[in-house]
PDB file of N, CA and C in Angstrom:
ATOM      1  N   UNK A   1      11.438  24.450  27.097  1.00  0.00           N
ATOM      2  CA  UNK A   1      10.910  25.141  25.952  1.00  0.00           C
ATOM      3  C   UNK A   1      11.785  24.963  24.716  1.00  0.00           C
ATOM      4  N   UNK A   2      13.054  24.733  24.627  1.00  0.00           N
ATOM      5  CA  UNK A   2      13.690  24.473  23.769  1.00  0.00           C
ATOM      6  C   UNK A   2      13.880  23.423  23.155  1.00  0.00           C
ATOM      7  N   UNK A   3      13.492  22.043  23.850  1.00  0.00           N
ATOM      8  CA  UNK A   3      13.023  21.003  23.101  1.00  0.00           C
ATOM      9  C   UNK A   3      12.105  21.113  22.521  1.00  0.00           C
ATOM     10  N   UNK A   4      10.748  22.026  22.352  1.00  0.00           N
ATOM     11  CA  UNK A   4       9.626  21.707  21.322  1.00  0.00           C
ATOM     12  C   UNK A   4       9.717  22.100  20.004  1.00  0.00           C
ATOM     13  N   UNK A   5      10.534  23.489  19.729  1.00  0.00           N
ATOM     14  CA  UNK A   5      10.589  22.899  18.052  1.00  0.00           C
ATOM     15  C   UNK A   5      11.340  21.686  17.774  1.00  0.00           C
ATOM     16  N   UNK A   6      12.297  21.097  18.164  1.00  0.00           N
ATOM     17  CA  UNK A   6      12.629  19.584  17.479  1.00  0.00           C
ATOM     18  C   UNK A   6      11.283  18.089  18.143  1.00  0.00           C
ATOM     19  N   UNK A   7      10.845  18.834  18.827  1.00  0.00           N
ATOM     20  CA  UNK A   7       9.326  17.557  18.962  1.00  0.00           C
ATOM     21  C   UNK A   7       9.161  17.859  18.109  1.00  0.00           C
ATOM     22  N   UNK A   8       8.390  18.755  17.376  1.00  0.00           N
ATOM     23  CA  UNK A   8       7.174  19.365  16.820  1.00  0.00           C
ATOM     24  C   UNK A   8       7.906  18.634  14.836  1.00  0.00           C
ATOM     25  N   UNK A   9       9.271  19.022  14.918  1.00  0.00           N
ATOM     26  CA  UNK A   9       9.562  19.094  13.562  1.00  0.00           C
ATOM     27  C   UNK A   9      10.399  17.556  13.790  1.00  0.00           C
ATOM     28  N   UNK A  10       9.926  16.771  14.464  1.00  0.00           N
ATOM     29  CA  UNK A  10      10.177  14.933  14.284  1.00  0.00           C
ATOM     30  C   UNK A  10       8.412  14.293  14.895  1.00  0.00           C
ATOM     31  N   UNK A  11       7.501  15.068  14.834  1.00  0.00           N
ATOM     32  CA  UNK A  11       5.962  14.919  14.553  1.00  0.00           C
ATOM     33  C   UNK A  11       5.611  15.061  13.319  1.00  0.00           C
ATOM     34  N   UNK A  12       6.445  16.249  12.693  1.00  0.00           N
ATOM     35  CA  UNK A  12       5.974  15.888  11.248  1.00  0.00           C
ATOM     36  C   UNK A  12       6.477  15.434  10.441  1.00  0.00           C
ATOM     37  N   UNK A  13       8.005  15.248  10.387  1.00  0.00           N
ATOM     38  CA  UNK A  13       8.501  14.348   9.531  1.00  0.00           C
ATOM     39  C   UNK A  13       8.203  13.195   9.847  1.00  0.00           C
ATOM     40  N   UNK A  14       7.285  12.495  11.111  1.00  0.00           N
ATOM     41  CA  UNK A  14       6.982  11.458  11.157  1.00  0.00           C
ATOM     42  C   UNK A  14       5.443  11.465  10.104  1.00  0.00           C
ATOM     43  N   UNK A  15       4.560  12.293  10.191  1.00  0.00           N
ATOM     44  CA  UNK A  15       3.316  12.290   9.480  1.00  0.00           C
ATOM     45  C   UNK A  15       3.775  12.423   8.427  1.00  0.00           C
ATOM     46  N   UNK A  16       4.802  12.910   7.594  1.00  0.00           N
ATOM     47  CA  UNK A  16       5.324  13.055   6.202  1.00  0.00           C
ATOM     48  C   UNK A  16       5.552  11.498   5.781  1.00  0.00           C
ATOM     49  N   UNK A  17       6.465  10.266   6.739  1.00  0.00           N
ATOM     50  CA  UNK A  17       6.357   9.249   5.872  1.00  0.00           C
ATOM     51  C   UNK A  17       4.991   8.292   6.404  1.00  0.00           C
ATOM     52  N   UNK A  18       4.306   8.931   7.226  1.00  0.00           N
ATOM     53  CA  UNK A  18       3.528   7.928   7.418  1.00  0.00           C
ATOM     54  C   UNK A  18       2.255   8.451   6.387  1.00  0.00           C
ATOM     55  N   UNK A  19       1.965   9.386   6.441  1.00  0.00           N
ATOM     56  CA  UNK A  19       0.721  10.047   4.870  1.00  0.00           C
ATOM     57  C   UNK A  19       1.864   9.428   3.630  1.00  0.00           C
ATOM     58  N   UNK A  20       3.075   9.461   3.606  1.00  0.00           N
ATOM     59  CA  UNK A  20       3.207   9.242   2.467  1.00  0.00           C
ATOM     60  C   UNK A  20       3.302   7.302   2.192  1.00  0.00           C
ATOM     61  N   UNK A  21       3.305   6.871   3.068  1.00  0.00           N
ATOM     62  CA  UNK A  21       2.793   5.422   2.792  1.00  0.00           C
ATOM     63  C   UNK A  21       1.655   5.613   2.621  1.00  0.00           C
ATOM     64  N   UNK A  22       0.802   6.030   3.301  1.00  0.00           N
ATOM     65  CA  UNK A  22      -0.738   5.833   3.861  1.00  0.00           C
ATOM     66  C   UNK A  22      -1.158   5.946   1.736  1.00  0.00           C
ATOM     67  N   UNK A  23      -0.826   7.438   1.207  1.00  0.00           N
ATOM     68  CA  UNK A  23      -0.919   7.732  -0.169  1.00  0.00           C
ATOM     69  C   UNK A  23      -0.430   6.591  -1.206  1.00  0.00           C
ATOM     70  N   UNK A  24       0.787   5.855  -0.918  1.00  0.00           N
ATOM     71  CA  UNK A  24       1.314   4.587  -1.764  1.00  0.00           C
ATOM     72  C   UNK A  24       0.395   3.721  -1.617  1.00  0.00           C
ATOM     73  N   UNK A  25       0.088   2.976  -0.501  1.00  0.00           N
ATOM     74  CA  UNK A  25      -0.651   2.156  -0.167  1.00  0.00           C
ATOM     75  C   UNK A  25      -2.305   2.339  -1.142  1.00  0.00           C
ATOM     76  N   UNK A  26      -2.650   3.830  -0.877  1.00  0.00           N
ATOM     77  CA  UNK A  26      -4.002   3.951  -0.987  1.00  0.00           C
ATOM     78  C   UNK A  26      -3.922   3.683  -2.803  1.00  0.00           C
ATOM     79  N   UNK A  27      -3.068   4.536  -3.472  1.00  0.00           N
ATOM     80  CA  UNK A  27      -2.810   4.306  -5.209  1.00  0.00           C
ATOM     81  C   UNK A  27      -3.002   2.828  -5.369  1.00  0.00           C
ATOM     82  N   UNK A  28      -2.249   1.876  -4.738  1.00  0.00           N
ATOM     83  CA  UNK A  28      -1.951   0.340  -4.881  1.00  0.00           C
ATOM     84  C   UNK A  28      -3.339  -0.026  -5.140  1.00  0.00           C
ATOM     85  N   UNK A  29      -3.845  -0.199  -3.856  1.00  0.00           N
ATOM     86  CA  UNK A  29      -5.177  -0.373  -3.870  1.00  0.00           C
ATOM     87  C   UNK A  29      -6.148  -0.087  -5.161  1.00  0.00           C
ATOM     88  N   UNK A  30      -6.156   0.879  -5.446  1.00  0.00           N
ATOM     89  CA  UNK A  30      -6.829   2.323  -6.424  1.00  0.00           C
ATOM     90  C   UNK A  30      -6.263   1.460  -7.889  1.00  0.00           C
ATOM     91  N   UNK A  31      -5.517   1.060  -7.797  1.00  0.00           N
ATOM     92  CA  UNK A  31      -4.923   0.127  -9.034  1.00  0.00           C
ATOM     93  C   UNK A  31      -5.750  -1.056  -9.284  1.00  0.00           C
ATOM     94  N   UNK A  32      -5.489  -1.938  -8.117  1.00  0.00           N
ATOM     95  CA  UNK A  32      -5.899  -3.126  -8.290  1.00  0.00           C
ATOM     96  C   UNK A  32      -7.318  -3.584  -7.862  1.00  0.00           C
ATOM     97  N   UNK A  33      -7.920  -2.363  -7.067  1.00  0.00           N
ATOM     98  CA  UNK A  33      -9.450  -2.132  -6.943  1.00  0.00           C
ATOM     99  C   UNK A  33     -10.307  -1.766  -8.558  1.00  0.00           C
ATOM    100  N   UNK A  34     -10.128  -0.724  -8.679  1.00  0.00           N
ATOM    101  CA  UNK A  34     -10.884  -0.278 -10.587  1.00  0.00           C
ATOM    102  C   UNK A  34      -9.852  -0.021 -11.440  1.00  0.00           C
ATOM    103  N   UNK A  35      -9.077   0.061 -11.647  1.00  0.00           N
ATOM    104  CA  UNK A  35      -8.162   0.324 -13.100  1.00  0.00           C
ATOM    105  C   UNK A  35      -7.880  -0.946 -13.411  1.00  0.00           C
ATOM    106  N   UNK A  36      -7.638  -2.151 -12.879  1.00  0.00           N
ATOM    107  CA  UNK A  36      -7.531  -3.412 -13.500  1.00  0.00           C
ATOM    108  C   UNK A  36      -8.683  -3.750 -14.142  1.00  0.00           C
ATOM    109  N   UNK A  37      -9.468  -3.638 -13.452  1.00  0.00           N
ATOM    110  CA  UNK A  37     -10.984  -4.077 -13.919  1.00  0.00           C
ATOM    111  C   UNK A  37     -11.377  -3.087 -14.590  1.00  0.00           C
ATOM    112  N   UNK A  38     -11.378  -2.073 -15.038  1.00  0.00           N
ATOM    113  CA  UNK A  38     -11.358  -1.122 -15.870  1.00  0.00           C
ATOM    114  C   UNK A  38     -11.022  -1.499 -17.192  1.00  0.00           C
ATOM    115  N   UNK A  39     -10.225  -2.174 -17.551  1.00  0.00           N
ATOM    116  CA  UNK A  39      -9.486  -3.016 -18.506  1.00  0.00           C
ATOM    117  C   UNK A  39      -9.531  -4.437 -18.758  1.00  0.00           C
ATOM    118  N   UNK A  40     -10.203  -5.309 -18.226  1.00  0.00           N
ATOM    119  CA  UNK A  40     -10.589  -6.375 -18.173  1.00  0.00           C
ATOM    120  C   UNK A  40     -10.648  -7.205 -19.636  1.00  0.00           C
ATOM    121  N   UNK A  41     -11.267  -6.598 -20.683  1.00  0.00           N
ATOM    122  CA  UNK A  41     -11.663  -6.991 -22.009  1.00  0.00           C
ATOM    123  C   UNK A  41      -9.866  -7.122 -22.678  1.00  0.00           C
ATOM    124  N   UNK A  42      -9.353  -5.947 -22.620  1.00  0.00           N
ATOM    125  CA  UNK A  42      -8.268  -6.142 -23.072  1.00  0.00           C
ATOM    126  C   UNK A  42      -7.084  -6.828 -22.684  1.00  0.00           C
ATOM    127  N   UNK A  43      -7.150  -6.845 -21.117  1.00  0.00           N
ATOM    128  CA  UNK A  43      -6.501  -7.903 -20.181  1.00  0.00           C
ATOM    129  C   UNK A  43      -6.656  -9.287 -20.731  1.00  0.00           C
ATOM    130  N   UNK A  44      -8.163  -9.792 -21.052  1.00  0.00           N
ATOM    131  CA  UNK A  44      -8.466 -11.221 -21.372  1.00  0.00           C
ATOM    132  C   UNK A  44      -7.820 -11.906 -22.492  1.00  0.00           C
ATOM    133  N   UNK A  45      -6.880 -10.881 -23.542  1.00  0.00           N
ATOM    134  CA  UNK A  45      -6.732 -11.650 -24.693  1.00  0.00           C
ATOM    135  C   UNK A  45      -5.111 -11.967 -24.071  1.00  0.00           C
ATOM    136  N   UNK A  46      -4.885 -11.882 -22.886  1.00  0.00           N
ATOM    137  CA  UNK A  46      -3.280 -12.597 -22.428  1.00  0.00           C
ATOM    138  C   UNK A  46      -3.753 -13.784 -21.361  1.00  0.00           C
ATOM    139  N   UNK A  47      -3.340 -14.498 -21.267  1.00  0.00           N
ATOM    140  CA  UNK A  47      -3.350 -16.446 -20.871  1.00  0.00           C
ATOM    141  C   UNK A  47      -2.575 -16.543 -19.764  1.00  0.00           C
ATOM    142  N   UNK A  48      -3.018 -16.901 -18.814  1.00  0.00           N
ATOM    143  CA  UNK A  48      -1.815 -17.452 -17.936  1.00  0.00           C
ATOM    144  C   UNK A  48      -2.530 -18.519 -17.068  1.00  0.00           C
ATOM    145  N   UNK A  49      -1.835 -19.477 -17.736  1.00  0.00           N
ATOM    146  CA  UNK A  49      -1.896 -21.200 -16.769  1.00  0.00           C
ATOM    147  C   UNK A  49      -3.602 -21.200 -17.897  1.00  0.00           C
ATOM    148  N   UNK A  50      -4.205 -21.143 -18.727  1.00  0.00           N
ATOM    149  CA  UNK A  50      -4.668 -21.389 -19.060  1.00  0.00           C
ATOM    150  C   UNK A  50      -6.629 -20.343 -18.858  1.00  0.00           C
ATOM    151  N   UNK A  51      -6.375 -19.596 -18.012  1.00  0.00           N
ATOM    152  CA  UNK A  51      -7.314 -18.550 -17.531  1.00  0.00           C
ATOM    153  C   UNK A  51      -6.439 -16.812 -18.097  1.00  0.00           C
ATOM    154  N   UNK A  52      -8.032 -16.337 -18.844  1.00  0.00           N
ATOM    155  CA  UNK A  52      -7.637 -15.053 -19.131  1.00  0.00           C
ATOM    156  C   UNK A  52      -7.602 -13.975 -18.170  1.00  0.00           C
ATOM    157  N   UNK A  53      -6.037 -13.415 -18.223  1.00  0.00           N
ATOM    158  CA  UNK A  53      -5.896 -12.132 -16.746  1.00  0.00           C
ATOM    159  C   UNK A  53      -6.678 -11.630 -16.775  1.00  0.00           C
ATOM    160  N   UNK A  54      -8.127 -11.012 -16.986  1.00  0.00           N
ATOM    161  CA  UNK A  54      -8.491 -10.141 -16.639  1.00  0.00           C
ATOM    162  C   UNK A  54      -9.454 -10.792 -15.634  1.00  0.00           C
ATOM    163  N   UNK A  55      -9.925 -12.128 -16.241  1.00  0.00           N
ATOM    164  CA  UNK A  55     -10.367 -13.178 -15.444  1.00  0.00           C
ATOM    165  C   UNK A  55     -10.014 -13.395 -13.670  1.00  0.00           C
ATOM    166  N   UNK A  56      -8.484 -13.750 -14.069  1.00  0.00           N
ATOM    167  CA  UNK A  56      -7.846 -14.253 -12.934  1.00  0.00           C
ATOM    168  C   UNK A  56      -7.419 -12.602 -12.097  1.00  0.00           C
ATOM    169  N   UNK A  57      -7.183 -11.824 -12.358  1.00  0.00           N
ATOM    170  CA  UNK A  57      -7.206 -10.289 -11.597  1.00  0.00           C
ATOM    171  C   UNK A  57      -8.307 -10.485 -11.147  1.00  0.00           C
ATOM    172  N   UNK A  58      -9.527 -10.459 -11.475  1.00  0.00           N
ATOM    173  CA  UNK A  58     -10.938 -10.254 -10.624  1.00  0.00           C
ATOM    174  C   UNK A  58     -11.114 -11.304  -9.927  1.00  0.00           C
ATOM    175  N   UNK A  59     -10.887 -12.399 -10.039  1.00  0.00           N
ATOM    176  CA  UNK A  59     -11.251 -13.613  -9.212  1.00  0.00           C
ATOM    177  C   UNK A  59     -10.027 -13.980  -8.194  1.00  0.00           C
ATOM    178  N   UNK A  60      -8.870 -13.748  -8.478  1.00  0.00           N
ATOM    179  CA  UNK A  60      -7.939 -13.972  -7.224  1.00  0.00           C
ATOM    180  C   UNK A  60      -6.897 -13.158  -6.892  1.00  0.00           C
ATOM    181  N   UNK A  61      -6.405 -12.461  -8.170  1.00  0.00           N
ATOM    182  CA  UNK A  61      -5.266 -11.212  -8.740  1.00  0.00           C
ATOM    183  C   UNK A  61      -5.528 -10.430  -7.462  1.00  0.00           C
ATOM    184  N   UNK A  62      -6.233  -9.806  -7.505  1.00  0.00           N
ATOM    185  CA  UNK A  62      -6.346  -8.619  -6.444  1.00  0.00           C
ATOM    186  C   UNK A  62      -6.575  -8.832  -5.081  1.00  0.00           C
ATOM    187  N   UNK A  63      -7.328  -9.954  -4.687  1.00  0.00           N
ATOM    188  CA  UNK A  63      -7.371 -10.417  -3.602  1.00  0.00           C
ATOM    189  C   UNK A  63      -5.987 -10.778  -3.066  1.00  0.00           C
ATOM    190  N   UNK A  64      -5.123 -11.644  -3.457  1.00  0.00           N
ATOM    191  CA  UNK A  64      -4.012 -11.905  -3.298  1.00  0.00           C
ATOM    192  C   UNK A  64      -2.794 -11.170  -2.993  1.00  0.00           C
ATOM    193  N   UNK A  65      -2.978  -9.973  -4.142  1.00  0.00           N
ATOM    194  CA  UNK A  65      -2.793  -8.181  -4.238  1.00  0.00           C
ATOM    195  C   UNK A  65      -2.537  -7.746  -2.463  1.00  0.00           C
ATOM    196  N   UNK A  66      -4.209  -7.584  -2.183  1.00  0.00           N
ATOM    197  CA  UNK A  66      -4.332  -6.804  -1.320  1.00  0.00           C
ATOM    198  C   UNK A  66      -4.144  -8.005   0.269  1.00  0.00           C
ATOM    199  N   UNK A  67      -3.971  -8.708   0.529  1.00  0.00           N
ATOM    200  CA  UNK A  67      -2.829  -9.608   1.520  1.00  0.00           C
ATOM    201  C   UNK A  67      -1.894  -9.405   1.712  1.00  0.00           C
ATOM    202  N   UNK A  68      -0.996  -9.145   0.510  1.00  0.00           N
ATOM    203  CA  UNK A  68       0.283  -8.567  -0.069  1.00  0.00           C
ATOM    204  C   UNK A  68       0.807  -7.267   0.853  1.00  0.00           C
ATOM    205  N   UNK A  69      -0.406  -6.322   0.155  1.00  0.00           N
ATOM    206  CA  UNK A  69      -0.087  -5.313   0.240  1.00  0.00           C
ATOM    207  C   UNK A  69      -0.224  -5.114   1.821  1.00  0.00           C
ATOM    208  N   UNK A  70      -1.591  -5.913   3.246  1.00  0.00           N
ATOM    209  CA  UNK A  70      -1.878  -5.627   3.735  1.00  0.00           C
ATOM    210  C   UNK A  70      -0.266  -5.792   4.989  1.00  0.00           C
ATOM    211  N   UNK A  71       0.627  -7.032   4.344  1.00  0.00           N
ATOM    212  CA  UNK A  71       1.393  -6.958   5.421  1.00  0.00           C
ATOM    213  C   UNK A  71       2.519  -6.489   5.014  1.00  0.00           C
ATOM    214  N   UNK A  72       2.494  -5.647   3.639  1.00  0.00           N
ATOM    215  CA  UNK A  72       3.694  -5.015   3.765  1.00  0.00           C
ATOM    216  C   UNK A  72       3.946  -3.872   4.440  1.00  0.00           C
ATOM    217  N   UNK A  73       2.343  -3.276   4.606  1.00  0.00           N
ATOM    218  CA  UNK A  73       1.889  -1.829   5.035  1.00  0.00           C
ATOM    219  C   UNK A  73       2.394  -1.749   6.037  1.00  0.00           C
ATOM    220  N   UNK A  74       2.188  -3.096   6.904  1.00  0.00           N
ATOM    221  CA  UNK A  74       2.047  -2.961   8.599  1.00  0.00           C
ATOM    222  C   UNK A  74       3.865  -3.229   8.475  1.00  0.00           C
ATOM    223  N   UNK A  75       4.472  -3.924   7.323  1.00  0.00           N
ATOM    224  CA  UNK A  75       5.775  -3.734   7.905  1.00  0.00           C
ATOM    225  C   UNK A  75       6.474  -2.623   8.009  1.00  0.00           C
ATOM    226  N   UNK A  76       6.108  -1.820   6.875  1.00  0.00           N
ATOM    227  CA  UNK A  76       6.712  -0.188   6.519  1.00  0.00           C
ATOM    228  C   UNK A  76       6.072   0.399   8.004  1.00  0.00           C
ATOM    229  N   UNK A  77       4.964   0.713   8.394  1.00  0.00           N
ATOM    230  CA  UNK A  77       4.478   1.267   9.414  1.00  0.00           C
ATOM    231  C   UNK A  77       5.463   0.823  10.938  1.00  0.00           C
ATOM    232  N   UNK A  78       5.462  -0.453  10.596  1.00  0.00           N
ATOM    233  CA  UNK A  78       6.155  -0.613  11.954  1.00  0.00           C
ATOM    234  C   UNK A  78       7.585   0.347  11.790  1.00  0.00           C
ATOM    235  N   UNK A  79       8.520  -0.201  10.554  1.00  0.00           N
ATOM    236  CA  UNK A  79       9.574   0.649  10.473  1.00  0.00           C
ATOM    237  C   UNK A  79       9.884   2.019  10.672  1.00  0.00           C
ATOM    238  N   UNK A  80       8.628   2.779  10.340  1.00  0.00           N
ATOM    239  CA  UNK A  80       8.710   4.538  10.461  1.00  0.00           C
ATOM    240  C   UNK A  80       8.647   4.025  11.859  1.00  0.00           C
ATOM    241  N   UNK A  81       7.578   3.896  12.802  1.00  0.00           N
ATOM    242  CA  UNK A  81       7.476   3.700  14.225  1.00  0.00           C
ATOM    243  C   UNK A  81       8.945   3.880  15.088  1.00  0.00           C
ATOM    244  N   UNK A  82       9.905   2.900  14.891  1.00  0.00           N
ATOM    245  CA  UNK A  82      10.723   2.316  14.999  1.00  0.00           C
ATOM    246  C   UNK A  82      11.994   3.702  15.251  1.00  0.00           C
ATOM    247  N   UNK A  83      11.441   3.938  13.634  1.00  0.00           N
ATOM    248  CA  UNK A  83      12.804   4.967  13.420  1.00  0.00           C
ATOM    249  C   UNK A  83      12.622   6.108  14.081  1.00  0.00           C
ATOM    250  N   UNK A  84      11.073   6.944  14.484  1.00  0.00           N
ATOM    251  CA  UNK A  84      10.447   7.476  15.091  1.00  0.00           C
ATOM    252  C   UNK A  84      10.536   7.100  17.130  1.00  0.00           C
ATOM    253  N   UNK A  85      10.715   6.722  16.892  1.00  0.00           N
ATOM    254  CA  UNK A  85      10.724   6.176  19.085  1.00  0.00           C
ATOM    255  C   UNK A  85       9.510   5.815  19.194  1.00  0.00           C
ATOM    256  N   UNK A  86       8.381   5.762  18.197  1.00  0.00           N
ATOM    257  CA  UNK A  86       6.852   5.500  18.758  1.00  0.00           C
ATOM    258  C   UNK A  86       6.495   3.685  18.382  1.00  0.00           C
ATOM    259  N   UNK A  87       7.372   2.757  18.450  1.00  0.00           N
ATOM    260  CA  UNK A  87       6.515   1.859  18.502  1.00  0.00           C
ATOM    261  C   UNK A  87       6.352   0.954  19.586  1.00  0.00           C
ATOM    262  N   UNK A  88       5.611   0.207  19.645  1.00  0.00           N
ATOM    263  CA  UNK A  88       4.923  -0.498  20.355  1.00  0.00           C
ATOM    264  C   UNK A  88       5.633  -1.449  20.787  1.00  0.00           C
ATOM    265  N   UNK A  89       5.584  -2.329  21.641  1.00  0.00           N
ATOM    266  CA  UNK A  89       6.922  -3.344  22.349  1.00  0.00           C
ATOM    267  C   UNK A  89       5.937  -4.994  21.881  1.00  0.00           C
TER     268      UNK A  89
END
């Protein structure tokens, strides 16, 4: 019985960094999903390699983005895991 408050309070400091990636992650997204493109017109009057960003954000920017983002997630995730005793072999 005296081990479960320290389970209980390394269950939630584990859900504390894992919601709080889960929340980083989700903003990222939330960025490069509509607020880029949200802005698009004003994005277009800057150049790069010869295509206007707001251009190149919608056509590869974000896609590229979210690859990015998809294996950094799983690296942070693995790390809480890790530091936590819960990951996977």
């Amino acid at each position: 019985m005296a081990n479960q408050p320290q389970a209980s309070d390394n269950a939630q400091r584990y859900w504390a960094r894992t919601s709080g990636l889960m929340w980083t992650v989700l903003a990222v997204w939330f960025v490069f999903s509509f607020a880029i493109h949200f802005f698009v017109k004003s994005l277009n009057t800057i150049v790069i390699g010869g295509f206007p960003l707001g251009f190149y954000m919608a056509a590869q920017g974000s896609l590229i983005i979210f690859v990015i983002l998809i294996f950094w997630y799983a690296h942070r995730q693995n790390s809480i895991d890790e530091e936590f005793g819960v990951s996977e072999d």
